[in-house]
C-alpha atoms as a PDB file:
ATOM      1  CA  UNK A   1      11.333   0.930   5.786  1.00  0.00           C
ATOM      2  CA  UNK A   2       8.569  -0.947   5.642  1.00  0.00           C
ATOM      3  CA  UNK A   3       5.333   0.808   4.113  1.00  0.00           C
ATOM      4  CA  UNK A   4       1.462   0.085   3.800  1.00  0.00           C
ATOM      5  CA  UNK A   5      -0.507   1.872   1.514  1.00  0.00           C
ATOM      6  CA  UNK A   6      -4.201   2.787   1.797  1.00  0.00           C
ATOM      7  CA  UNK A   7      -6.252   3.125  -1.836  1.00  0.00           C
ATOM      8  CA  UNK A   8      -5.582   1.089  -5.107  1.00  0.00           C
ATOM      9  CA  UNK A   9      -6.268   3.962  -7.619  1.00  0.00           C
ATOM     10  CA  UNK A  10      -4.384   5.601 -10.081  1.00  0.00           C
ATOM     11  CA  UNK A  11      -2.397   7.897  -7.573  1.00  0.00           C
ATOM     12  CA  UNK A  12      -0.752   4.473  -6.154  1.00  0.00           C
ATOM     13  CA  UNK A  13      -0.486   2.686  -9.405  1.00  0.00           C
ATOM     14  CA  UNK A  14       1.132   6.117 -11.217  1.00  0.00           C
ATOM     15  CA  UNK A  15       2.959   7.791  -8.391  1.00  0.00           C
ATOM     16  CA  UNK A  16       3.533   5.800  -4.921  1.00  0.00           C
ATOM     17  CA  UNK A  17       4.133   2.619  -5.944  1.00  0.00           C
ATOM     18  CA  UNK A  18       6.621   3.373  -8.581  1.00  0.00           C
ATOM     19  CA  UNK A  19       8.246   5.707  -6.502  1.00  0.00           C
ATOM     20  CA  UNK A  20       9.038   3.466  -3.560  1.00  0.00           C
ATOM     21  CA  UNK A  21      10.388   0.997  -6.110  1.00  0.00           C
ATOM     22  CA  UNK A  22      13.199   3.676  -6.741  1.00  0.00           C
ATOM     23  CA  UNK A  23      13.980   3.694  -3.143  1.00  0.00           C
ATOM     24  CA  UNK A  24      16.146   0.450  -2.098  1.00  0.00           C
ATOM     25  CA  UNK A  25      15.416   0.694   1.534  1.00  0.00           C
ATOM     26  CA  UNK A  26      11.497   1.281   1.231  1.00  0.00           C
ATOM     27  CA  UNK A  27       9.110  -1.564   0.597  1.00  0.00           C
ATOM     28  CA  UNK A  28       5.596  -1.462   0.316  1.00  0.00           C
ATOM     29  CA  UNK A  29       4.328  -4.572   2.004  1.00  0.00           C
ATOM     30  CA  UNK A  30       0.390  -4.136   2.483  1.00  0.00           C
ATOM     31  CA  UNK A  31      -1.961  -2.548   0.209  1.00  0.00           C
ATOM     32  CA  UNK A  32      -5.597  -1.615   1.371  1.00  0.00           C
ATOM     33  CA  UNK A  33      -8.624  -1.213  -0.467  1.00  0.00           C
ATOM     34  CA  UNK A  34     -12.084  -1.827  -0.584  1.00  0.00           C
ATOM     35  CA  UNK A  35     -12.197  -3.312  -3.881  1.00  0.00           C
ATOM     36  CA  UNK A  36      -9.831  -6.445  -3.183  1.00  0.00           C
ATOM     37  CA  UNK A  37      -9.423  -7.111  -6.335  1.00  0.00           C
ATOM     38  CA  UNK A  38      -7.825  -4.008  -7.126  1.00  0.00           C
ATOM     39  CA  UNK A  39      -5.209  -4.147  -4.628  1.00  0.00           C
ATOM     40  CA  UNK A  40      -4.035  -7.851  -5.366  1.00  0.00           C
ATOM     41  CA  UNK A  41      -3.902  -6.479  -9.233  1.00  0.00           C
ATOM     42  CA  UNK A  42      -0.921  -4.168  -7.602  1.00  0.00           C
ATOM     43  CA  UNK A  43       1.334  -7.536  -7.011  1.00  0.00           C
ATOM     44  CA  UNK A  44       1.877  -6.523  -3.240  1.00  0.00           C
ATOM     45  CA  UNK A  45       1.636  -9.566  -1.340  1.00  0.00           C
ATOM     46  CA  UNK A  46      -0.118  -8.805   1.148  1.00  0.00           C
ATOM     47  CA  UNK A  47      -3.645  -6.794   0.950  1.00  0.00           C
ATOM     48  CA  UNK A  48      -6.655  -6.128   3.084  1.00  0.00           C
ATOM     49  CA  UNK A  49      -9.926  -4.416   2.785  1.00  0.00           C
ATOM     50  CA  UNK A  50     -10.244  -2.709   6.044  1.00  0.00           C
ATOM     51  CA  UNK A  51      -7.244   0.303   6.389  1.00  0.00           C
ATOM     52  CA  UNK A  52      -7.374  -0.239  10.595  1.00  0.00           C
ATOM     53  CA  UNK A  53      -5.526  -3.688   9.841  1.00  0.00           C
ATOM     54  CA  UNK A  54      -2.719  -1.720   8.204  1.00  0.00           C
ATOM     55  CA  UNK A  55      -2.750   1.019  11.144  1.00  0.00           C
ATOM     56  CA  UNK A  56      -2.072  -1.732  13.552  1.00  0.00           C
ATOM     57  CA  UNK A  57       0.681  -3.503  11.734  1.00  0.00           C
ATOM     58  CA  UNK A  58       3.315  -2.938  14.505  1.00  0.00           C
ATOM     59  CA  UNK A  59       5.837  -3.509  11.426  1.00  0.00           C
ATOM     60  CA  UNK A  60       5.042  -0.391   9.326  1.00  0.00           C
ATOM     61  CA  UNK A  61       7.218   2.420   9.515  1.00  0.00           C
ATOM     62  CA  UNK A  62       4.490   4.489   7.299  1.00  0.00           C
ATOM     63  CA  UNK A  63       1.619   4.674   5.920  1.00  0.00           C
ATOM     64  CA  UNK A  64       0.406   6.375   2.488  1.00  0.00           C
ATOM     65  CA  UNK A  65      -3.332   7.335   1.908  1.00  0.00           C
ATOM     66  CA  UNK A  66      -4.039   7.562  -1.298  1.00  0.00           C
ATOM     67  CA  UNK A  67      -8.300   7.861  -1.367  1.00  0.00           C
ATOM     68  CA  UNK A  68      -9.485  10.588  -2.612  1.00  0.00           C
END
């Protein structure tokens, strides 16, 4: 399952992203924010500041929003 998440914050730092790392067939593969920065500090390998690129990744199986 391939998954893109939308926010950098604490919630995906503290909660999503270490809980799709305890699922072997999820990956998180894009990570959105509007502070680039922040989501290349995650280590995802892809990122991307505007969430509509991640909504029309025909690839993603789902999407997390994590913004307040």
């Amino acid at each position: 399952m391939q998954i893109g998440i939308i926010g950098a914050g604490g919630a995906t730092r503290g909660i999503h992203l270490p809980g799709f790392q305890l699922c072997e067939d999820a990956e998180v593969t894009v990570v959105c924010d509007a502070d680039s920065n922040a989501a290349r500090a995650l280590g995802i390998r892809e990122t991307c500041t505007d969430y509509r690129e991640v909504l029309a990744r025909q690839a993603i199986d789902a999407v997390v929003v994590a913004t307040p």
